[in-house]
PDB file of N, CA and C in Angstrom:
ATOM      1  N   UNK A   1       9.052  21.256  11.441  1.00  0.00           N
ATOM      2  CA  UNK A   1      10.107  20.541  10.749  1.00  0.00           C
ATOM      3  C   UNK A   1      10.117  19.052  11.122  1.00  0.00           C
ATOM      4  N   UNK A   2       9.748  18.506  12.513  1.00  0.00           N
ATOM      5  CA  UNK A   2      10.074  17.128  13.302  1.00  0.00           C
ATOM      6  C   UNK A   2       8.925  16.465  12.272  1.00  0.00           C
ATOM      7  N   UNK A   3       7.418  17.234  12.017  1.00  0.00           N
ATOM      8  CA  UNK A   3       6.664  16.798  11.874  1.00  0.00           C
ATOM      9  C   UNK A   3       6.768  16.290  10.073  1.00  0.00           C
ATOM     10  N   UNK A   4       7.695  16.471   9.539  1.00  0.00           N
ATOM     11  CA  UNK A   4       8.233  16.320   7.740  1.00  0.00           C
ATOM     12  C   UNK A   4       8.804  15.190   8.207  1.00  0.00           C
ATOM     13  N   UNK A   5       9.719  14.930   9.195  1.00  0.00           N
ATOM     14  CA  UNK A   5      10.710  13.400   9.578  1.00  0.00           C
ATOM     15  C   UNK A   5       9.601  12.268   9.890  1.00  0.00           C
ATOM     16  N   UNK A   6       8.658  12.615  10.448  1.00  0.00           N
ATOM     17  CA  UNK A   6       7.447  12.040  10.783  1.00  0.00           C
ATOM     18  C   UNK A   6       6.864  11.450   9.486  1.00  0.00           C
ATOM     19  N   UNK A   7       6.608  12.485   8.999  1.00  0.00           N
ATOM     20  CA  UNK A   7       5.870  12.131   7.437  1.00  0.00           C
ATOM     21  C   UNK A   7       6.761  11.570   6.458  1.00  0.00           C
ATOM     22  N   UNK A   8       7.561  11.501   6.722  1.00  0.00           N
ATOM     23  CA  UNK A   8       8.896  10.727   5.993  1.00  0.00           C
ATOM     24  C   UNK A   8       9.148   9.325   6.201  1.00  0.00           C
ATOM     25  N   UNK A   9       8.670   9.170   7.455  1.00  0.00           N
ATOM     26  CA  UNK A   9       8.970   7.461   8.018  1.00  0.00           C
ATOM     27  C   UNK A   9       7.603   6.917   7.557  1.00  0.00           C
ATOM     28  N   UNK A  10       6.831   7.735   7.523  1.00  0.00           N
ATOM     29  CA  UNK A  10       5.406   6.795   6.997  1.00  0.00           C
ATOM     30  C   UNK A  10       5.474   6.676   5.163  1.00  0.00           C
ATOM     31  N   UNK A  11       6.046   7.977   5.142  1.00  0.00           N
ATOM     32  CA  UNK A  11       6.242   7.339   3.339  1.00  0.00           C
ATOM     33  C   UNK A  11       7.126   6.352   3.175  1.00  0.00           C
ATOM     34  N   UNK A  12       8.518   5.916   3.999  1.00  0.00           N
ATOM     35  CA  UNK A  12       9.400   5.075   3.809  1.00  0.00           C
ATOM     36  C   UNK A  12       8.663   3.898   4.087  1.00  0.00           C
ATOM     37  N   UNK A  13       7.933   3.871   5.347  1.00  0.00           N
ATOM     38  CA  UNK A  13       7.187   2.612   5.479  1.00  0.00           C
ATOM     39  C   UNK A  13       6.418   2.176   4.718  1.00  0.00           C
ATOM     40  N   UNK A  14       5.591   2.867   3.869  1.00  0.00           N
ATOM     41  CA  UNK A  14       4.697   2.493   2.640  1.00  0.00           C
ATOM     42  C   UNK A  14       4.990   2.063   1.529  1.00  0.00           C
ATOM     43  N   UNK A  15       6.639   2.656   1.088  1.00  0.00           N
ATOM     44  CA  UNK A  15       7.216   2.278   0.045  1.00  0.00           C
ATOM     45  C   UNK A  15       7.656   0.779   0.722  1.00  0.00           C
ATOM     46  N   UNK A  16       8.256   0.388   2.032  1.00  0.00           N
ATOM     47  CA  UNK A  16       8.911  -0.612   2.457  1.00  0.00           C
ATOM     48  C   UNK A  16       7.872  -1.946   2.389  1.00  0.00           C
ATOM     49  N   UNK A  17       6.861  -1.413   2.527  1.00  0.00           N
ATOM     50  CA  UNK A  17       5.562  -1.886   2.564  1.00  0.00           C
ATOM     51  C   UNK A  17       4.977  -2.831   1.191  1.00  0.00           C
ATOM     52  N   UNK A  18       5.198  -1.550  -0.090  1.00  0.00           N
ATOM     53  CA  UNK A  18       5.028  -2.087  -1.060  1.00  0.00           C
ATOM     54  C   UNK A  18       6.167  -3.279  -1.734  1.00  0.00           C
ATOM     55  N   UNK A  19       7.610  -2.482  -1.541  1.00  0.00           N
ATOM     56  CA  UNK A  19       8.659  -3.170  -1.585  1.00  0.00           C
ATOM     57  C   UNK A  19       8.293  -5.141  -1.462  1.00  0.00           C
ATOM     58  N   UNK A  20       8.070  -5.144  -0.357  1.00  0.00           N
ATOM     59  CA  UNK A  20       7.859  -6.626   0.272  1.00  0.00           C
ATOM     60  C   UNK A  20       6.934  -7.097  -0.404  1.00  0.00           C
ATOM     61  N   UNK A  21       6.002  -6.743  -0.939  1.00  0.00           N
ATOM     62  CA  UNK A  21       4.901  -7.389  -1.923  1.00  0.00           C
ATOM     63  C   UNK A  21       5.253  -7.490  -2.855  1.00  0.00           C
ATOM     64  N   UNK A  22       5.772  -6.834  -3.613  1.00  0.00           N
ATOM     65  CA  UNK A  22       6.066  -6.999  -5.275  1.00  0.00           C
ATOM     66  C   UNK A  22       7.556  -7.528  -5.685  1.00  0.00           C
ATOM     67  N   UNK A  23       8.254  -7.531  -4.838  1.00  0.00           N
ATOM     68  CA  UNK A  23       9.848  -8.138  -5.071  1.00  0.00           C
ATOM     69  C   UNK A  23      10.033  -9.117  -4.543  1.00  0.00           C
ATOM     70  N   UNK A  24      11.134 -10.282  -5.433  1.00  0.00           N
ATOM     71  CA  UNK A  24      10.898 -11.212  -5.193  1.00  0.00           C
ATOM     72  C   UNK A  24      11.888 -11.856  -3.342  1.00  0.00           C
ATOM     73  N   UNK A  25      11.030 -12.279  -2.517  1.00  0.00           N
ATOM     74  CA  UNK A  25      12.013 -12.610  -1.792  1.00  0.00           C
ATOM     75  C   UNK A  25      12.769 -13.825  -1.630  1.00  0.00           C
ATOM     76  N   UNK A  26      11.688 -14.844  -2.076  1.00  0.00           N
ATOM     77  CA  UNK A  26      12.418 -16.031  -2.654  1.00  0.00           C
ATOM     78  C   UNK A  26      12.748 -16.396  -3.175  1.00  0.00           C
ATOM     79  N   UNK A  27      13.993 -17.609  -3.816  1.00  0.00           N
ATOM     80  CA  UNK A  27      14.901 -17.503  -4.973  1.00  0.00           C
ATOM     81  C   UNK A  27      15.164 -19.367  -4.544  1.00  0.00           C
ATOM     82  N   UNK A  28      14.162 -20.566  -4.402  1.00  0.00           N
ATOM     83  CA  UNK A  28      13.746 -21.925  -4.403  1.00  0.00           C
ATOM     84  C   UNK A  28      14.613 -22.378  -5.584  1.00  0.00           C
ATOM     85  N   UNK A  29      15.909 -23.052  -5.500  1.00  0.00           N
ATOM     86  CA  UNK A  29      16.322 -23.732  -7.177  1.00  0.00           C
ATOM     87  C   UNK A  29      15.811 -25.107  -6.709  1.00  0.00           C
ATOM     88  N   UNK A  30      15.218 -25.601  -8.062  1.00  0.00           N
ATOM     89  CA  UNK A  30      14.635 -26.815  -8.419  1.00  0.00           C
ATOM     90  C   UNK A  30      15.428 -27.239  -9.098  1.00  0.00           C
ATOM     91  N   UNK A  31      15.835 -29.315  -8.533  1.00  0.00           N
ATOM     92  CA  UNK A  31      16.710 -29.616  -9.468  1.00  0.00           C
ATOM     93  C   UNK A  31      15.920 -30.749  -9.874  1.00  0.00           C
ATOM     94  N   UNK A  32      16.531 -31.098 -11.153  1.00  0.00           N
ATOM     95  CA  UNK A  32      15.519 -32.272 -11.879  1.00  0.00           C
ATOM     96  C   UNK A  32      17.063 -33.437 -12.073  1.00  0.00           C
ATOM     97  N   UNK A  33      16.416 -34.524 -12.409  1.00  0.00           N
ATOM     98  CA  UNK A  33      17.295 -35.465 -12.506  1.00  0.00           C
ATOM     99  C   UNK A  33      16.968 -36.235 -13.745  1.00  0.00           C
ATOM    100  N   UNK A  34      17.510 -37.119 -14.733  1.00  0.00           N
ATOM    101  CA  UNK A  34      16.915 -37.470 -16.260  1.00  0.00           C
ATOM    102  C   UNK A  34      17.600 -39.028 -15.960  1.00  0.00           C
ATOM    103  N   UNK A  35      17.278 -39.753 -16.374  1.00  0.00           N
ATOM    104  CA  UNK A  35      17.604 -41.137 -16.029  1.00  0.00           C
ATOM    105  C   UNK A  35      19.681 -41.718 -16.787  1.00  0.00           C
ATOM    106  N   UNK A  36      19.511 -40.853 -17.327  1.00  0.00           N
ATOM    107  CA  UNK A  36      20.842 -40.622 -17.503  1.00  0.00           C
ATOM    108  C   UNK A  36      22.223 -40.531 -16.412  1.00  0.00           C
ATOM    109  N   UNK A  37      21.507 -39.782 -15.719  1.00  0.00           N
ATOM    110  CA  UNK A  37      22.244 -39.323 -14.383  1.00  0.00           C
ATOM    111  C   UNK A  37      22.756 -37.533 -14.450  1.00  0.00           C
ATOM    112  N   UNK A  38      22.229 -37.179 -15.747  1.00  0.00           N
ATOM    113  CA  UNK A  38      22.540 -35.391 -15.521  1.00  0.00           C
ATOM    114  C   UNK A  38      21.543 -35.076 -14.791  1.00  0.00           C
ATOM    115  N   UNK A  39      21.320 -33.842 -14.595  1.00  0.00           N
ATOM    116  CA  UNK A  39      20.758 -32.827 -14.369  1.00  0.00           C
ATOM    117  C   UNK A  39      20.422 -31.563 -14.316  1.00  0.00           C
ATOM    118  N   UNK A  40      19.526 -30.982 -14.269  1.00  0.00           N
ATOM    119  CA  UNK A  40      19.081 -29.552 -14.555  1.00  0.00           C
ATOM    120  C   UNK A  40      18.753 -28.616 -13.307  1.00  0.00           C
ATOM    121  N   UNK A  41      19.539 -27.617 -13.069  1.00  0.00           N
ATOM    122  CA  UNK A  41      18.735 -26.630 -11.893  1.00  0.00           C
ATOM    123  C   UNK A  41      17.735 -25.613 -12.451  1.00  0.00           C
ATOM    124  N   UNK A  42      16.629 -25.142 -12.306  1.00  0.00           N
ATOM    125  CA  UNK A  42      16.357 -24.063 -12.293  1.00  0.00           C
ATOM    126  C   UNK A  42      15.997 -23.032 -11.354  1.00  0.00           C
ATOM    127  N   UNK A  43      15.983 -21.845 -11.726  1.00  0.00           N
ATOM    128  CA  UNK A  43      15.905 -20.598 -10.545  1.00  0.00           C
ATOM    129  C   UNK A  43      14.210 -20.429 -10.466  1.00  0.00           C
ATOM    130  N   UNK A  44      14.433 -20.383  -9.513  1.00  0.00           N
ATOM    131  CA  UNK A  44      12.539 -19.563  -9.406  1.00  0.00           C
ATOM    132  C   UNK A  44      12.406 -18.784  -8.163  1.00  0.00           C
ATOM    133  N   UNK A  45      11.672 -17.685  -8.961  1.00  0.00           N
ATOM    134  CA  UNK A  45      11.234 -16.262  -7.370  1.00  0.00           C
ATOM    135  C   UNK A  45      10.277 -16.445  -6.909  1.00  0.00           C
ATOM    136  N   UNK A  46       9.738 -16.010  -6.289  1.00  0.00           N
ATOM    137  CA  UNK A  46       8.640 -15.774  -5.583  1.00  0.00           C
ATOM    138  C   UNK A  46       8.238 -14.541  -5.019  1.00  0.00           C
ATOM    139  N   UNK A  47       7.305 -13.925  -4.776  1.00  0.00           N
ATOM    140  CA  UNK A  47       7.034 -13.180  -3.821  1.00  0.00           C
ATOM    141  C   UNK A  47       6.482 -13.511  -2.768  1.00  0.00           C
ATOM    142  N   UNK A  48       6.392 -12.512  -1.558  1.00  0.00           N
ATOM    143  CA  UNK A  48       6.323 -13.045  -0.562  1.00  0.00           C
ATOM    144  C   UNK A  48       4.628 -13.449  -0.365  1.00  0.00           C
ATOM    145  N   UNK A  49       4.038 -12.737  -0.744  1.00  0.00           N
ATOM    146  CA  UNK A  49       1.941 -13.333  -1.453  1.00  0.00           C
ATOM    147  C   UNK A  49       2.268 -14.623  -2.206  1.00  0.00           C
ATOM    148  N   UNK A  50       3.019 -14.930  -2.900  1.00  0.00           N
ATOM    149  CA  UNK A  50       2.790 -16.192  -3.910  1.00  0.00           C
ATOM    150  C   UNK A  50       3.561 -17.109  -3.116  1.00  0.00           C
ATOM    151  N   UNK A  51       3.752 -17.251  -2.048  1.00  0.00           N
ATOM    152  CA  UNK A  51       4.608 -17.999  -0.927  1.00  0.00           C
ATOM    153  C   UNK A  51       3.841 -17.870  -0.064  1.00  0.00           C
ATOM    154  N   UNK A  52       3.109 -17.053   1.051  1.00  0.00           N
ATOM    155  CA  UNK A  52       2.422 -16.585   2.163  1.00  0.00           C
ATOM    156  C   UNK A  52       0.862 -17.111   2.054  1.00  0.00           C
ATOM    157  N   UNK A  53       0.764 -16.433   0.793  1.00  0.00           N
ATOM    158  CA  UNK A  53      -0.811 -15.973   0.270  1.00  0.00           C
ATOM    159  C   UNK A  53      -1.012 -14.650   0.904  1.00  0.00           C
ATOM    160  N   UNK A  54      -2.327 -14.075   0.594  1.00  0.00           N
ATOM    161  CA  UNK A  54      -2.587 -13.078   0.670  1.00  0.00           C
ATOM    162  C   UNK A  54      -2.721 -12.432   2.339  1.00  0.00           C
ATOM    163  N   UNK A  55      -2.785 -13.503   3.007  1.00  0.00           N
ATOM    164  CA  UNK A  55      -2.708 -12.723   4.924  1.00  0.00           C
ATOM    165  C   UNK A  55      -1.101 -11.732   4.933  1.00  0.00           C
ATOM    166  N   UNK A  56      -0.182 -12.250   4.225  1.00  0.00           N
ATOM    167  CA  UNK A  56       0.953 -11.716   4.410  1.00  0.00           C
ATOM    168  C   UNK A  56       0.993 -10.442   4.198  1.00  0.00           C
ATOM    169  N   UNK A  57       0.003  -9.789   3.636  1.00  0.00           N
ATOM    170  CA  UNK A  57      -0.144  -8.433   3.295  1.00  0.00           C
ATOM    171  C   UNK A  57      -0.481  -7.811   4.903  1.00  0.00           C
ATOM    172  N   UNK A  58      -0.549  -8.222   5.958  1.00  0.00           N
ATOM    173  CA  UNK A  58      -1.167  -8.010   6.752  1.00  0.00           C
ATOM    174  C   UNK A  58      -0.078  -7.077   8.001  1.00  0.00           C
ATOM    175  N   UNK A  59       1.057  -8.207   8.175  1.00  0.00           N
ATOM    176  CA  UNK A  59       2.176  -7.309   9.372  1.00  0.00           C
ATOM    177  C   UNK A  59       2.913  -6.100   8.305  1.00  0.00           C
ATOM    178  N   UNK A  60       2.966  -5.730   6.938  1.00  0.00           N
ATOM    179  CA  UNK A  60       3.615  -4.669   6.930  1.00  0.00           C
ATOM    180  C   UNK A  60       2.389  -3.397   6.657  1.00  0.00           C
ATOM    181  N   UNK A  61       1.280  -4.103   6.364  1.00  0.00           N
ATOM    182  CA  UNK A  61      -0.150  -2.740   6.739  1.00  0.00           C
ATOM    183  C   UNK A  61       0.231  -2.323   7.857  1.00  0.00           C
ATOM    184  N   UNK A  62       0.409  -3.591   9.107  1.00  0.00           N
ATOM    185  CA  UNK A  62       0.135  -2.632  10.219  1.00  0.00           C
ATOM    186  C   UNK A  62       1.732  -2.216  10.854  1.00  0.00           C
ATOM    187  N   UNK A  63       2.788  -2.351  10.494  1.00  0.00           N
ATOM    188  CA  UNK A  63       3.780  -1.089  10.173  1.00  0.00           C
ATOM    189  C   UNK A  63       3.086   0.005   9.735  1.00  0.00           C
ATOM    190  N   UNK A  64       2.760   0.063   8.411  1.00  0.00           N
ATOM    191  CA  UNK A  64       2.530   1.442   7.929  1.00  0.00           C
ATOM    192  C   UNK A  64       1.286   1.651   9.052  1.00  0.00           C
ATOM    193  N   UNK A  65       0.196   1.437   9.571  1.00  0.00           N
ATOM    194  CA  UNK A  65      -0.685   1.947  10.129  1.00  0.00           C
ATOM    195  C   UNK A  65       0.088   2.217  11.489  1.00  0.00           C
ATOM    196  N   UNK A  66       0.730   1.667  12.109  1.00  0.00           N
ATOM    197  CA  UNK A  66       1.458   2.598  13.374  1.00  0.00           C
ATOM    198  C   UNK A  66       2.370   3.557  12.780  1.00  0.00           C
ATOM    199  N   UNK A  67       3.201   3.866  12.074  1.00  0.00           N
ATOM    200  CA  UNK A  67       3.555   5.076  11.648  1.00  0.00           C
ATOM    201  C   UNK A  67       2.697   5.712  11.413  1.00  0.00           C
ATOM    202  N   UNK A  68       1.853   5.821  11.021  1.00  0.00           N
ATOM    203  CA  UNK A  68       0.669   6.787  10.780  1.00  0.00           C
ATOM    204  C   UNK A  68       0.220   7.370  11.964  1.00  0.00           C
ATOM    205  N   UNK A  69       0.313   6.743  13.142  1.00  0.00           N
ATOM    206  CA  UNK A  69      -0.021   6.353  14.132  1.00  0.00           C
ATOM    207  C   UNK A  69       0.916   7.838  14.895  1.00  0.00           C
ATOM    208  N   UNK A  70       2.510   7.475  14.907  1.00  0.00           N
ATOM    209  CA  UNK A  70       3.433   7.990  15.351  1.00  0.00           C
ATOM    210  C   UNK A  70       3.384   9.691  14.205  1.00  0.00           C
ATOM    211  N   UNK A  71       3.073   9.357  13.310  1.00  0.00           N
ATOM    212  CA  UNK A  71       2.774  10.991  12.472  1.00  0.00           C
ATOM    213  C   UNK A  71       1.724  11.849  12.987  1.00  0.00           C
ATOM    214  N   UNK A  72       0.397  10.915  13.191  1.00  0.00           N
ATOM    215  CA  UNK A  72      -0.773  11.806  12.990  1.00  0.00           C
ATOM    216  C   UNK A  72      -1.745  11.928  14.646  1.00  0.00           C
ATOM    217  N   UNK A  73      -1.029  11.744  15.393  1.00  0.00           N
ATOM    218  CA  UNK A  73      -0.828  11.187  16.495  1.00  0.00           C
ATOM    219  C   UNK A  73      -1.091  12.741  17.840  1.00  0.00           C
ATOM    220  N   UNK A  74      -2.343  13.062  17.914  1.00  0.00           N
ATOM    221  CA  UNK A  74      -2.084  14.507  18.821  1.00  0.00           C
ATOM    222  C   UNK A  74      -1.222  14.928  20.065  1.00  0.00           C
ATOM    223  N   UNK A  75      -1.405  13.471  20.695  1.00  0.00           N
ATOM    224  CA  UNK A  75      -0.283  13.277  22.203  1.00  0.00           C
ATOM    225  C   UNK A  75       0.531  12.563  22.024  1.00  0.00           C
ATOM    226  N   UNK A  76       1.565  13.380  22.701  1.00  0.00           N
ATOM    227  CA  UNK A  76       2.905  12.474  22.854  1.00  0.00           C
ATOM    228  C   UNK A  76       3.324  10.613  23.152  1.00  0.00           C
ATOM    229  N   UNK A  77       2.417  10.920  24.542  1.00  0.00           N
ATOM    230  CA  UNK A  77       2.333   9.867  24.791  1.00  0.00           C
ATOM    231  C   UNK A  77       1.939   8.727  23.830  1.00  0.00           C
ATOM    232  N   UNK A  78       0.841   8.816  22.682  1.00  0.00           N
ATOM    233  CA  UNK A  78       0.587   8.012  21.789  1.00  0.00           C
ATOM    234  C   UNK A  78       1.144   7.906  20.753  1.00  0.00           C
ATOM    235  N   UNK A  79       2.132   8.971  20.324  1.00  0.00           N
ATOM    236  CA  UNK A  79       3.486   8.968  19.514  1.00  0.00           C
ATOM    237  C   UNK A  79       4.187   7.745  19.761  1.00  0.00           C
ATOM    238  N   UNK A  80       4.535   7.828  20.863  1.00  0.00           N
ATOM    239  CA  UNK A  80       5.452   6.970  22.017  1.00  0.00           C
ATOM    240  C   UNK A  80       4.676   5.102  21.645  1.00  0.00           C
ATOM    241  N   UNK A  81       4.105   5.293  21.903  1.00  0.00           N
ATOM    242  CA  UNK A  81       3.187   4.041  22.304  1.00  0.00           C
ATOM    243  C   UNK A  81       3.490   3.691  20.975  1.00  0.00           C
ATOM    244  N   UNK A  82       2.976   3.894  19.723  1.00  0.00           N
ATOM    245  CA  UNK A  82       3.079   3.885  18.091  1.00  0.00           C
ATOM    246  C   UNK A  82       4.640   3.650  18.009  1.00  0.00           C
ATOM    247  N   UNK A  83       5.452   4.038  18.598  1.00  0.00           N
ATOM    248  CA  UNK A  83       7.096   4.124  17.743  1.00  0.00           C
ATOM    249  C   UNK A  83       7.575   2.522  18.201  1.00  0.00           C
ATOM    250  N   UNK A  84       7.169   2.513  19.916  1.00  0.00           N
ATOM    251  CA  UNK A  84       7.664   1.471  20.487  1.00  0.00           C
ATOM    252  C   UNK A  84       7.132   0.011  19.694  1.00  0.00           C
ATOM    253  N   UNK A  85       5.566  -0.118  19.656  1.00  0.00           N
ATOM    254  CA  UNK A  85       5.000  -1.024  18.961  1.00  0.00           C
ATOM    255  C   UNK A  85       5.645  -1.150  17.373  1.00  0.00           C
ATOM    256  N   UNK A  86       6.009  -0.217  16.868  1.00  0.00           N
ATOM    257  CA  UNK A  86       6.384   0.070  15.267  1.00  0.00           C
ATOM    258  C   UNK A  86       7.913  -0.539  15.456  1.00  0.00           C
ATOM    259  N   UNK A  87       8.948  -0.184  16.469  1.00  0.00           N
ATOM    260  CA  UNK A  87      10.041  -0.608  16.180  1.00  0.00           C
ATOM    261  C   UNK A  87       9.963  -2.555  17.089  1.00  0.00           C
ATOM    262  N   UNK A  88       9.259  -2.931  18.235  1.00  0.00           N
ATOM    263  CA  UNK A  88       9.076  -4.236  18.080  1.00  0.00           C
ATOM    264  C   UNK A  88       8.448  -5.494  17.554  1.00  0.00           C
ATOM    265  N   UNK A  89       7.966  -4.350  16.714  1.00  0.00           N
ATOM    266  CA  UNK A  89       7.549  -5.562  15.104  1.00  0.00           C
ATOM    267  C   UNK A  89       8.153  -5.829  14.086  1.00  0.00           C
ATOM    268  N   UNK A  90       9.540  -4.611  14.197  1.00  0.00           N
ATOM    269  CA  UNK A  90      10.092  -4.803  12.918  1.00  0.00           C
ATOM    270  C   UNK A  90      11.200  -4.740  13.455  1.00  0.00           C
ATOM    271  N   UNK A  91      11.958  -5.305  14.708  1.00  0.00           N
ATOM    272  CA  UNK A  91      12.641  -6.119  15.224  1.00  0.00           C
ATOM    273  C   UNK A  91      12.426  -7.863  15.220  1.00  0.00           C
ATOM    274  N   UNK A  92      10.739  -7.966  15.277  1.00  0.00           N
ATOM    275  CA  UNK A  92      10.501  -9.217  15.750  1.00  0.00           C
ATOM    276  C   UNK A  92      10.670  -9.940  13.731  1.00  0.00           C
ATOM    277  N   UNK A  93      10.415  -8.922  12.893  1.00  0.00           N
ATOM    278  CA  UNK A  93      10.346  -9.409  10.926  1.00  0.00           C
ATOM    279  C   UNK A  93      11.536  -9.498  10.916  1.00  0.00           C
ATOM    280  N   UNK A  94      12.747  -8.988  11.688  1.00  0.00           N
ATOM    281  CA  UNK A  94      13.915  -8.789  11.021  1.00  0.00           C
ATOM    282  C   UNK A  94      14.551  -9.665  10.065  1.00  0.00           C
ATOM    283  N   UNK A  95      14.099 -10.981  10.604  1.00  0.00           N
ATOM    284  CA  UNK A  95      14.586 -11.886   9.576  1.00  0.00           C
ATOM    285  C   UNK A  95      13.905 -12.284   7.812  1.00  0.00           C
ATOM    286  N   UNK A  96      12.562 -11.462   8.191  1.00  0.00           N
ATOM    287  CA  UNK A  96      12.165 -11.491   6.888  1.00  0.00           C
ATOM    288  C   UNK A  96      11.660  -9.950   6.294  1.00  0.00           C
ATOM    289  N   UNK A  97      10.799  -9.362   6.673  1.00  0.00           N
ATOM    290  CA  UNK A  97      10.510  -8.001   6.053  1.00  0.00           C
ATOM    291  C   UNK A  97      11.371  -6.603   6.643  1.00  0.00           C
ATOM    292  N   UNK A  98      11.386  -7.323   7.962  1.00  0.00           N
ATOM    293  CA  UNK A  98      11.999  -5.733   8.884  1.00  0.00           C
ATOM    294  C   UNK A  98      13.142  -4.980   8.351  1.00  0.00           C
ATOM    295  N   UNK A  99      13.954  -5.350   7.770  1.00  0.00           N
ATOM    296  CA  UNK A  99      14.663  -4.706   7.033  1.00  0.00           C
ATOM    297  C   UNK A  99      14.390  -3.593   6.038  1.00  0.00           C
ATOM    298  N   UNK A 100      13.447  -3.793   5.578  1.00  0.00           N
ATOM    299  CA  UNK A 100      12.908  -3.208   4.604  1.00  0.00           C
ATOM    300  C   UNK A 100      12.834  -1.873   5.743  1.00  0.00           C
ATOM    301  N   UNK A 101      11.718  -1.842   6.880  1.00  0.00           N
ATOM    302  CA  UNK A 101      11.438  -1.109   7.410  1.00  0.00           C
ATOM    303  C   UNK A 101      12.609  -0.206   8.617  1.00  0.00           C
ATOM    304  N   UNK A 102      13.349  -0.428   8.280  1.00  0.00           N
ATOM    305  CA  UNK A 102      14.630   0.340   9.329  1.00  0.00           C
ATOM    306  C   UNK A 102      14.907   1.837   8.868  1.00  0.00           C
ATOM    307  N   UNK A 103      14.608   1.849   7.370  1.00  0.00           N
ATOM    308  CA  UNK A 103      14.713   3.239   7.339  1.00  0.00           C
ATOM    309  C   UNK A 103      13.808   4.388   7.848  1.00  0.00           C
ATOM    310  N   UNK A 104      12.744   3.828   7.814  1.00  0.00           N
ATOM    311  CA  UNK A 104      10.727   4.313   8.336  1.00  0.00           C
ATOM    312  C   UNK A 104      11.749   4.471   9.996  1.00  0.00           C
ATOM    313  N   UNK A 105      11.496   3.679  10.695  1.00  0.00           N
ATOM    314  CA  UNK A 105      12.007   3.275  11.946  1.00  0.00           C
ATOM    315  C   UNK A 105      12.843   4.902  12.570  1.00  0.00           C
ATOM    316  N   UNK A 106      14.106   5.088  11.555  1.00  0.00           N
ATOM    317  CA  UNK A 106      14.699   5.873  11.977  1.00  0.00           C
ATOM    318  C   UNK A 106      14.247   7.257  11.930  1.00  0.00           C
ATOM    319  N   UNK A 107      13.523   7.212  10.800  1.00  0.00           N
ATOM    320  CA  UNK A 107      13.146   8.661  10.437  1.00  0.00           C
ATOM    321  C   UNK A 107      12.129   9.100  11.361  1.00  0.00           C
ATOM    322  N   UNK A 108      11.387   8.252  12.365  1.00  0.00           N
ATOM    323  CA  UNK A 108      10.192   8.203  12.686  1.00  0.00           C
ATOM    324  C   UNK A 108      11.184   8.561  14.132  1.00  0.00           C
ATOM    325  N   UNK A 109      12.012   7.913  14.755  1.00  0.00           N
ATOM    326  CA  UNK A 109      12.753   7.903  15.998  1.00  0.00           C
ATOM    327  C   UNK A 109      13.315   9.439  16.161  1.00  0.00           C
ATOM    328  N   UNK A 110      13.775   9.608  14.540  1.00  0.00           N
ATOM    329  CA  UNK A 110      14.479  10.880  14.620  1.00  0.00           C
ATOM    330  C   UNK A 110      12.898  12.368  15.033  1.00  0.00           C
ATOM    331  N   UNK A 111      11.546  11.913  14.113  1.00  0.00           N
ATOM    332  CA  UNK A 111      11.128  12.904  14.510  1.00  0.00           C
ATOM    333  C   UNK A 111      10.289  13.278  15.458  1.00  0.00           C
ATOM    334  N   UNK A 112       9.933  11.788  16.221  1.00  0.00           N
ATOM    335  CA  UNK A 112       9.210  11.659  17.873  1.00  0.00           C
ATOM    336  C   UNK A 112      10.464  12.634  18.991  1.00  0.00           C
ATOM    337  N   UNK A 113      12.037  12.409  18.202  1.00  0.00           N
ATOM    338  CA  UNK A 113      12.899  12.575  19.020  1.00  0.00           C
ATOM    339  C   UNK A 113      12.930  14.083  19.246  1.00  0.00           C
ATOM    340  N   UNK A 114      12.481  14.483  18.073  1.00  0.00           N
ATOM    341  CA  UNK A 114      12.804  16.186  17.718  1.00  0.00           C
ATOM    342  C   UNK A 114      11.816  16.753  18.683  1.00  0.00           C
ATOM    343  N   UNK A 115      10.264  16.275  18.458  1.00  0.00           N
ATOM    344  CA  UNK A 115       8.816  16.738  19.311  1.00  0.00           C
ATOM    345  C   UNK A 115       8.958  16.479  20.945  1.00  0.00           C
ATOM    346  N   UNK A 116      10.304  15.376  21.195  1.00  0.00           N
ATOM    347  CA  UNK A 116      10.698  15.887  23.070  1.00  0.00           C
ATOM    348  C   UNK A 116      11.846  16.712  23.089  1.00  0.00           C
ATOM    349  N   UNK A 117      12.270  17.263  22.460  1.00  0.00           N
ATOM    350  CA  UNK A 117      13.101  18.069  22.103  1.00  0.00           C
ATOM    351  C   UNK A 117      11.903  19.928  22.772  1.00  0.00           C
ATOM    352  N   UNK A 118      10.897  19.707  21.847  1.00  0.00           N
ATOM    353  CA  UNK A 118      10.354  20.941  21.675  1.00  0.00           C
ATOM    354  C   UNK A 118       9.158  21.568  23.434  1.00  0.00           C
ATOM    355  N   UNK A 119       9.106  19.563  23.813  1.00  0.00           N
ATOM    356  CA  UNK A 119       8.401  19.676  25.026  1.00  0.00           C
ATOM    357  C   UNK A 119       9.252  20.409  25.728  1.00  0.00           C
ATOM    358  N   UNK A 120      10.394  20.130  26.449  1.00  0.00           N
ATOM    359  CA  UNK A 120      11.086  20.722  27.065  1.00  0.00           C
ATOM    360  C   UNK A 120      11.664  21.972  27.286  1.00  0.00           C
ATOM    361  N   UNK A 121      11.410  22.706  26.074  1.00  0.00           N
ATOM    362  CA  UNK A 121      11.651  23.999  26.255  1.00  0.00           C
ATOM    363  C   UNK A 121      10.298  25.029  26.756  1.00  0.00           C
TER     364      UNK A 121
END
């Protein structure tokens, strides 16, 4: 069962993953000025590739690749190692992607949490 919560935080992370690439995170208004003295704002998005460029694809791969990490993972100990690295990277994005990833985070906490649960007995 721990091991479905497991596989759950890596699908959340993948969706969180994709999330951050394709939606816009920036929202830049441009204002223009006409010799008149009006002016015009406009809105413009961005994503976070058409702002970054393409390296930005890079810290939420390797989210999803440490959840994978924390799922597919034979020893505990490297569960462990994977969750810790997985949740201080997406402490350290918080201000820009990590959010996305808090739900992965939990589901992943909840099912490393369940598998010391099962050591102990």
């Amino acid at each position: 069962m721990h091991r479905h919560f497991r596989l759950a935080g890596v699908v959340l992370a993948a969706i969180a993953w994709i999330a951050t690439l394709i939606l816009p995170m920036y929202s830049p208004a441009a204002q223009t000025a006409t010799p008149d003295g009006s002016g015009t704002t406009t809105e413009v998005t961005a994503t976070l590739i058409e702002v970054n460029g393409w390296w930005a694809v890079l810290p939420g791969l390797l989210l999803v690749l440490l959840a994978v990490g924390v799922w597919r993972a034979p020893q505990m100990m490297v569960r462990w190692i994977c969750l810790a690295l997985f949740l201080l990277l997406t402490a350290l994005s918080m201000a820009s992607i990590g959010l996305f990833f808090l739900p992965a985070a939990l589901f992943l906490i909840l099912g490393v949490a369940m598998d010391l649960g099962d050591t102990r007995d």
